[in-house]
C-alpha atoms as a PDB file:
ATOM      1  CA  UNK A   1     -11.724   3.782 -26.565  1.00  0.00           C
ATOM      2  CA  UNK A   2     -10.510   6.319 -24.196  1.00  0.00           C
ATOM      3  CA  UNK A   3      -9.072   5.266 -21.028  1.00  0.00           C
ATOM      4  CA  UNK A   4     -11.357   6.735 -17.953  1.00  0.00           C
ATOM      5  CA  UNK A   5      -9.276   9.191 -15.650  1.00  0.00           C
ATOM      6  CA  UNK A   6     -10.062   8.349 -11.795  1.00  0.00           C
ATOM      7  CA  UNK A   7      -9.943  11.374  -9.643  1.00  0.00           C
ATOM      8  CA  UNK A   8      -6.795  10.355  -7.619  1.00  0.00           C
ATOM      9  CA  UNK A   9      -8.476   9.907  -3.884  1.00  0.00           C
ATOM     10  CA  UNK A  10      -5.859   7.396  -2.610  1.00  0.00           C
ATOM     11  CA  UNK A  11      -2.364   6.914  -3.314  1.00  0.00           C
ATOM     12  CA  UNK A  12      -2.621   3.408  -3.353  1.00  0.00           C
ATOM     13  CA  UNK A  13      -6.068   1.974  -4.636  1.00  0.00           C
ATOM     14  CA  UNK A  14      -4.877   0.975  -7.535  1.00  0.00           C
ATOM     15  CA  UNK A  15      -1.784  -0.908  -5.880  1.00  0.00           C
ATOM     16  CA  UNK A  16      -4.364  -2.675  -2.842  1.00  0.00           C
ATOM     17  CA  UNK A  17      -6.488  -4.033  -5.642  1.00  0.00           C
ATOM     18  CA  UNK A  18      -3.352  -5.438  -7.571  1.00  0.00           C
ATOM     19  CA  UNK A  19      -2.097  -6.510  -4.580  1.00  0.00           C
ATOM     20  CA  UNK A  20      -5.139  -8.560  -3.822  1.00  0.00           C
ATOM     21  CA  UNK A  21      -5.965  -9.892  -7.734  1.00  0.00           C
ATOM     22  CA  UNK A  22      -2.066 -11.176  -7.661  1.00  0.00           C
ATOM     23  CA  UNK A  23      -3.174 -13.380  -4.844  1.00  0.00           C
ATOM     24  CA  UNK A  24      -5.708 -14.514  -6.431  1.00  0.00           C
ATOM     25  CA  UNK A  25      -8.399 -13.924  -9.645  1.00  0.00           C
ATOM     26  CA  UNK A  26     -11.324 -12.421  -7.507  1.00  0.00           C
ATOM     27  CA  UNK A  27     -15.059 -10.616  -8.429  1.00  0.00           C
ATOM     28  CA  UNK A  28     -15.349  -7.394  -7.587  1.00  0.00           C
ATOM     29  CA  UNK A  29     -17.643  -7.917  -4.412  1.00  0.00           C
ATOM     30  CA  UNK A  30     -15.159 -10.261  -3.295  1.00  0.00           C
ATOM     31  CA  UNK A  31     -12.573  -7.587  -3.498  1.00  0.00           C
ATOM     32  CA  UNK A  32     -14.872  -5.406  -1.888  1.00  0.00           C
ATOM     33  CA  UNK A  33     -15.253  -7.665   0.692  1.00  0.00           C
ATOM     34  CA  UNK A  34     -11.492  -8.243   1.956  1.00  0.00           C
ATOM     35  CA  UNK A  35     -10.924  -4.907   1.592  1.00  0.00           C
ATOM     36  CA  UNK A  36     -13.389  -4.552   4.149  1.00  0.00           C
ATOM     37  CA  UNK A  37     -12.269  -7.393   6.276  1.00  0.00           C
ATOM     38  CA  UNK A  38      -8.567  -7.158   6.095  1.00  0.00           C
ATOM     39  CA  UNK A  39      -7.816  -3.206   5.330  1.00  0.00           C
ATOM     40  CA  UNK A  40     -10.487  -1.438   6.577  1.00  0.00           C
ATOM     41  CA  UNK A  41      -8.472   0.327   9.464  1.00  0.00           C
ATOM     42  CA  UNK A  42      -5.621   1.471   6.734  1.00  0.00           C
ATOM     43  CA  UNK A  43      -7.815   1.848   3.150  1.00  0.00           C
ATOM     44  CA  UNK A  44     -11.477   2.263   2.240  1.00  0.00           C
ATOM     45  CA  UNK A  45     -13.588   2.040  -0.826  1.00  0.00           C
ATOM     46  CA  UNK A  46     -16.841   2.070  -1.861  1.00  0.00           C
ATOM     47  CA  UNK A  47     -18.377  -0.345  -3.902  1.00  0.00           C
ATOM     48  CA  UNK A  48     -19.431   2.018  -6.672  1.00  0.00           C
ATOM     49  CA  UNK A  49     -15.809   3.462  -6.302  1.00  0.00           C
ATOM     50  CA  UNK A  50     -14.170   0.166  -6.608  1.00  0.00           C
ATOM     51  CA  UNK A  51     -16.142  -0.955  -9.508  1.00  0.00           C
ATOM     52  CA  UNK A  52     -15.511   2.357 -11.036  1.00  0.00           C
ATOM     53  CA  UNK A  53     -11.252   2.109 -10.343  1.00  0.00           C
ATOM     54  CA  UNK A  54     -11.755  -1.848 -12.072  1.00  0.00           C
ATOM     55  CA  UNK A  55     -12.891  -0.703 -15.187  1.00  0.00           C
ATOM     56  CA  UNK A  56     -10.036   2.168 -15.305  1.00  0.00           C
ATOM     57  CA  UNK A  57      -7.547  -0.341 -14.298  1.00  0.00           C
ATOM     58  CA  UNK A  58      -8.821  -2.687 -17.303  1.00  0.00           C
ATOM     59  CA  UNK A  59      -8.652   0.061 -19.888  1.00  0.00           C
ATOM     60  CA  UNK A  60      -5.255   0.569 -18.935  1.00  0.00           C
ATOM     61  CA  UNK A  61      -4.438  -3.003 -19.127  1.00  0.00           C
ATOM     62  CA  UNK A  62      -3.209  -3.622 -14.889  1.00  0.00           C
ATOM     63  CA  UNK A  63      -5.776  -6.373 -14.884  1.00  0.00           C
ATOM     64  CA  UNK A  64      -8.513  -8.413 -17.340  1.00  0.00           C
ATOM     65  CA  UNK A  65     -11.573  -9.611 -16.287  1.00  0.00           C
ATOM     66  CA  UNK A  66     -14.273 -12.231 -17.827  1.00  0.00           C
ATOM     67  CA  UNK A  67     -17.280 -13.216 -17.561  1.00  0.00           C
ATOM     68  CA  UNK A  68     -17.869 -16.380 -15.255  1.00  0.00           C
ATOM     69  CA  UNK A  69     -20.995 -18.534 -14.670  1.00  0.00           C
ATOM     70  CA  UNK A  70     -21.169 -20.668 -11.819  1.00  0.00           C
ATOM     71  CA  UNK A  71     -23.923 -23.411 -10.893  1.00  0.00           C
ATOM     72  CA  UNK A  72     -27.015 -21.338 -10.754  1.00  0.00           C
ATOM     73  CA  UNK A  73     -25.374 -18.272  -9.762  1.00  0.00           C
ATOM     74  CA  UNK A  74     -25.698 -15.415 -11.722  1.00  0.00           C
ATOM     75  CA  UNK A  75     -23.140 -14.329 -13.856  1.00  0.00           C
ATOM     76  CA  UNK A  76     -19.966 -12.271 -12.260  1.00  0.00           C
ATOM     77  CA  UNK A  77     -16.865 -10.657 -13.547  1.00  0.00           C
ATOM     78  CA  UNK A  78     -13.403 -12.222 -12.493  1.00  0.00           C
ATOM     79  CA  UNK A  79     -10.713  -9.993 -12.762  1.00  0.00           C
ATOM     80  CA  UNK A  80      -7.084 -11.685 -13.094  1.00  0.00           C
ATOM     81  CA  UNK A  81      -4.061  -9.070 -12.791  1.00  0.00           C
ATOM     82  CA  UNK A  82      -2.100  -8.740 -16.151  1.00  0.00           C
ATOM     83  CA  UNK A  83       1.759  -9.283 -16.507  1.00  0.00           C
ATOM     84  CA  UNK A  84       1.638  -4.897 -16.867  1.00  0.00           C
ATOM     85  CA  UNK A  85      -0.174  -5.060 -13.604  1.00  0.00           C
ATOM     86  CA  UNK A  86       2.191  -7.028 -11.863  1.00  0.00           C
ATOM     87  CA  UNK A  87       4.982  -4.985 -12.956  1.00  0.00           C
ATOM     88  CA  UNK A  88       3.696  -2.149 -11.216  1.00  0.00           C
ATOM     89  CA  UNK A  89       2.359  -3.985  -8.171  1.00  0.00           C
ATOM     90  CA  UNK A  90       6.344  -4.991  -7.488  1.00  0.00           C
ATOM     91  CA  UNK A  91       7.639  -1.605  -8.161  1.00  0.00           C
ATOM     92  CA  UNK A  92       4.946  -0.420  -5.819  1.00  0.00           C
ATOM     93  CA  UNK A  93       6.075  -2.962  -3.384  1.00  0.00           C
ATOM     94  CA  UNK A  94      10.164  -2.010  -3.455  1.00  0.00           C
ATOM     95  CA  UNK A  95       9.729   1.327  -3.478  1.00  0.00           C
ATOM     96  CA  UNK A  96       9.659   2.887  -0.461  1.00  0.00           C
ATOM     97  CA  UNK A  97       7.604   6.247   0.711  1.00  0.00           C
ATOM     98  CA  UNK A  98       9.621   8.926   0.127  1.00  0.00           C
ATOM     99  CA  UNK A  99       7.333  11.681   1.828  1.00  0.00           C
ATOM    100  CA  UNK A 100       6.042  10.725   5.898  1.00  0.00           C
ATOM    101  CA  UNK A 101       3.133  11.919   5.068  1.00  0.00           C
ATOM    102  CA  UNK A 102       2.952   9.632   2.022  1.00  0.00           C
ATOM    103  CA  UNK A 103       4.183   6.863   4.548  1.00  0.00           C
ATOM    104  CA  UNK A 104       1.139   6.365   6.831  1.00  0.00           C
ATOM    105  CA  UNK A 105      -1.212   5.981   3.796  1.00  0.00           C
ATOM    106  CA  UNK A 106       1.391   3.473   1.840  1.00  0.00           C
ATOM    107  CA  UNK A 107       3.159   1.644   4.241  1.00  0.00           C
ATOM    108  CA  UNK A 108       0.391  -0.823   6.216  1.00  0.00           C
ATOM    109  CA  UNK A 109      -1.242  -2.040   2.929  1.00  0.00           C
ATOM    110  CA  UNK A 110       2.544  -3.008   1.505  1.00  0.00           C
ATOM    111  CA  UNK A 111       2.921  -4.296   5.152  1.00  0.00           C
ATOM    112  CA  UNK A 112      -0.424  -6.071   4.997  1.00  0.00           C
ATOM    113  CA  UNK A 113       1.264  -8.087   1.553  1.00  0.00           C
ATOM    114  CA  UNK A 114       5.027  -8.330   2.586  1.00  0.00           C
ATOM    115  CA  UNK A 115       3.116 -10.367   5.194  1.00  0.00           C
ATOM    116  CA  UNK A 116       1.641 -12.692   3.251  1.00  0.00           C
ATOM    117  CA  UNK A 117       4.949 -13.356   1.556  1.00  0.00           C
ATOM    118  CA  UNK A 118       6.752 -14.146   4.297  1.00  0.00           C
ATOM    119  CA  UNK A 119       9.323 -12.726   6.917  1.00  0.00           C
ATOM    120  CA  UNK A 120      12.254 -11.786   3.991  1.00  0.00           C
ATOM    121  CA  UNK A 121       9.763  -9.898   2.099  1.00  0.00           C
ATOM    122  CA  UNK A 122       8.755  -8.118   5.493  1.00  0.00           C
ATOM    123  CA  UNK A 123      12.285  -7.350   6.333  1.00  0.00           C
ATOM    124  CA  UNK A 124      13.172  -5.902   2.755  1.00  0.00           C
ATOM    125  CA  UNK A 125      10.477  -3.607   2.994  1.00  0.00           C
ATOM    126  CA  UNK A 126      11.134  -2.264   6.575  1.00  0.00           C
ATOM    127  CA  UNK A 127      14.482  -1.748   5.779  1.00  0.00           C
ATOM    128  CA  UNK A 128      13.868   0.136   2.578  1.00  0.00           C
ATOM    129  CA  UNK A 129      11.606   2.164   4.512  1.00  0.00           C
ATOM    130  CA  UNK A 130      13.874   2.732   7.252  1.00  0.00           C
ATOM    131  CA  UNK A 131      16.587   3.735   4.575  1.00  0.00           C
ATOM    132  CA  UNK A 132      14.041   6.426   2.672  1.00  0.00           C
ATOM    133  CA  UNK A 133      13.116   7.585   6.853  1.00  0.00           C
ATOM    134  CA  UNK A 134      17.084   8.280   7.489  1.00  0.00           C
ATOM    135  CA  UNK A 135      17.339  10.073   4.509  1.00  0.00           C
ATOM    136  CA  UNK A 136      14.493  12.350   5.291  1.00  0.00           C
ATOM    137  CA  UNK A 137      16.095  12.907   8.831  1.00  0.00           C
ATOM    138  CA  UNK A 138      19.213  13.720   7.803  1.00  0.00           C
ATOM    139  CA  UNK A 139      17.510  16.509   5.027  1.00  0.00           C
ATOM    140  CA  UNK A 140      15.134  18.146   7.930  1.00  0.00           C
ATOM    141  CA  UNK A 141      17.974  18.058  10.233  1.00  0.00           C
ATOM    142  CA  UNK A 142      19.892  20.092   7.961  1.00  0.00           C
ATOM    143  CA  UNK A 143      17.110  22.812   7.183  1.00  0.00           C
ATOM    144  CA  UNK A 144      16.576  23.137  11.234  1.00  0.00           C
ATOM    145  CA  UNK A 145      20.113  23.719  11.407  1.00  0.00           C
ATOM    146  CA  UNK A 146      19.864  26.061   8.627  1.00  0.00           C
ATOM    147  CA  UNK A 147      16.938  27.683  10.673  1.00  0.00           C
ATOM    148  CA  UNK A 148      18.880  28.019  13.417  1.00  0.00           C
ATOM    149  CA  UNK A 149      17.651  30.735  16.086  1.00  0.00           C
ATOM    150  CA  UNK A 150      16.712  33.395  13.505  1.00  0.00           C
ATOM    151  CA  UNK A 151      13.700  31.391  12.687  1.00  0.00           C
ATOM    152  CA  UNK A 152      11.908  29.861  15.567  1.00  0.00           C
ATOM    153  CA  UNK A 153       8.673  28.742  13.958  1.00  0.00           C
ATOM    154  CA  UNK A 154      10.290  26.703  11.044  1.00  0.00           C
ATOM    155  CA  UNK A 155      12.590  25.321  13.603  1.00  0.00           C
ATOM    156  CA  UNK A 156       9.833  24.301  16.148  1.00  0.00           C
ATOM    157  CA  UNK A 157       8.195  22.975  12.566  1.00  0.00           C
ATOM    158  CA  UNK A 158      11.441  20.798  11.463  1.00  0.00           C
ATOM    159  CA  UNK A 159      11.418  19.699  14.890  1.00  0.00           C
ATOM    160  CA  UNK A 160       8.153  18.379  15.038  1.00  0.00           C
ATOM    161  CA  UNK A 161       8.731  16.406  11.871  1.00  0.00           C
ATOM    162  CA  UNK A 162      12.059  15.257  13.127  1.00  0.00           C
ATOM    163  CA  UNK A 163      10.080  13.976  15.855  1.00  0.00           C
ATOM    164  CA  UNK A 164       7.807  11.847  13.635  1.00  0.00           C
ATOM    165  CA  UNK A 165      10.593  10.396  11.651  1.00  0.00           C
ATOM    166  CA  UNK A 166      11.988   9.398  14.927  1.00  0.00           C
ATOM    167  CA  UNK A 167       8.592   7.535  16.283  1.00  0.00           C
ATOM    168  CA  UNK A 168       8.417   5.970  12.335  1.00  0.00           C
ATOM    169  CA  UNK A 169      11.442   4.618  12.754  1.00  0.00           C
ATOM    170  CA  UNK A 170      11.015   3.207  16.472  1.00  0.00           C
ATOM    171  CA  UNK A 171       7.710   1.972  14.963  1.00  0.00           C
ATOM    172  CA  UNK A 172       9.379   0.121  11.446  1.00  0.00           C
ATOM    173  CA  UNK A 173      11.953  -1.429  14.736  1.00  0.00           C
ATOM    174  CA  UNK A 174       9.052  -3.014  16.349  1.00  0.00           C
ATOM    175  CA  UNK A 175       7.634  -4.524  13.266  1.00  0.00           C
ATOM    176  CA  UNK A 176      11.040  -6.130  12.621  1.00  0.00           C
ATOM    177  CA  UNK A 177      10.396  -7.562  16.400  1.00  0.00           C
ATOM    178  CA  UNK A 178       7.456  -8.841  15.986  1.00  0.00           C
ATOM    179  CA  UNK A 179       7.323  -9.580  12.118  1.00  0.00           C
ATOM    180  CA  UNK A 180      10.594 -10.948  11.237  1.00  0.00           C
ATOM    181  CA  UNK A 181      12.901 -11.726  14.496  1.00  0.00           C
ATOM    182  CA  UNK A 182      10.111 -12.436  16.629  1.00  0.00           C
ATOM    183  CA  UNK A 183       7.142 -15.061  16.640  1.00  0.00           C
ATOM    184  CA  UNK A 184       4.794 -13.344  14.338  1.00  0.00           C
ATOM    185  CA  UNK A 185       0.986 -13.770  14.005  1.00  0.00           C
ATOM    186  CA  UNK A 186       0.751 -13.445  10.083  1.00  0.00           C
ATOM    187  CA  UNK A 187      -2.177 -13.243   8.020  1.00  0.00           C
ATOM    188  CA  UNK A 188      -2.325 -15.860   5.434  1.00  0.00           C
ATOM    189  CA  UNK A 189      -3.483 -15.102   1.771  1.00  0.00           C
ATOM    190  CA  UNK A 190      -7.094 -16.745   1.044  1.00  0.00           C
ATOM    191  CA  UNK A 191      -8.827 -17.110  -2.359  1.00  0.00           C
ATOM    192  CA  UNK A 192     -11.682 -14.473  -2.840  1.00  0.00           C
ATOM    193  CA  UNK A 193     -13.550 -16.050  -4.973  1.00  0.00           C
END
């Protein structure tokens, strides 16, 4: 059988469903669901979309599903993430964005689960991220220096980027404040089934 290719829509589907089915075994309208509940302001799907990325994400062995009957229900598919899946759900989770742009996109649904691990897990990943942010600061400030005068527009460009490093990075402080110094409000992890 040959693995189906998913056109590649969101840099993280695939790592928000993991994320969820390593909580817990969940159907895919249950997935749908949360995903709609808890992520909808950082990640969307649509149901035919998510059903399509489970069957992908089967063929390539990240998760395993089977058939379950309950009371008179009819019959639904539980989908259980695979020791593969997990894997790359953790490598996911340590590794920080390396691009800004990739950052906004990334960052809130590996937030959204350092949270529901608790306030270590939080801090690791904010100061991972704050680590790959420095780096890409201290790389853009050298090409605006390298700019210099003679090139106005790519400096006024390196500076705007500069600029949104900076706010990332005042941001990734106040998330330490409230997430792990601070009193936090954090979402707990619930079964989907």
């Amino acid at each position: 059988m040959v693995a189906r290719q998913l056109p590649k829509r969101s840099l993280c589907a695939e790592q928000v469903v993991l994320g969820l089915l390593n909580e817990a075994p969940a159907h895919g309208y249950a997935l749908f669901a949360r995903i709609r509940s808890d992520l909808v302001d950082v990640w969307q799907v649509g149901m035919n979309r998510l059903y399509a990325l489970l069957e992908s994400m089967e063929d390539h062995g990240l998760i395993k599903g089977h058939i379950e009957q309950t009371g008179n229900r009819p019959e639904r598919r539980v989908y259980h993430i695979t020791a593969k899946g997990r894997r790359q759900f953790e490598a996911w989770m340590h590794a920080p964005s390396q691009s800004m742009r990739d950052m906004r996109v990334e960052f809130p649904p590996k937030l959204y689960f350092a949270l529901h691990r608790g306030p270590q897990d939080v801090a690791e990943l904010i100061q991972a991220q704050r680590n790959a942010c420095r780096m890409e600061l201290a790389r853009i400030t050298g090409r605006q220096r390298d700019a210099g005068d003679r090139d106005a527009y790519r400096s006024l460009v390196y500076d705007f980027r500069l600029r949104q490093i900076h706010a990332i990075l005042e941001w990734l402080d106040a998330c330490e404040a409230q997430c792990v110094s601070g009193p936090a409000q954090q979402p707990t992890a619930r079964p989907t089934r």
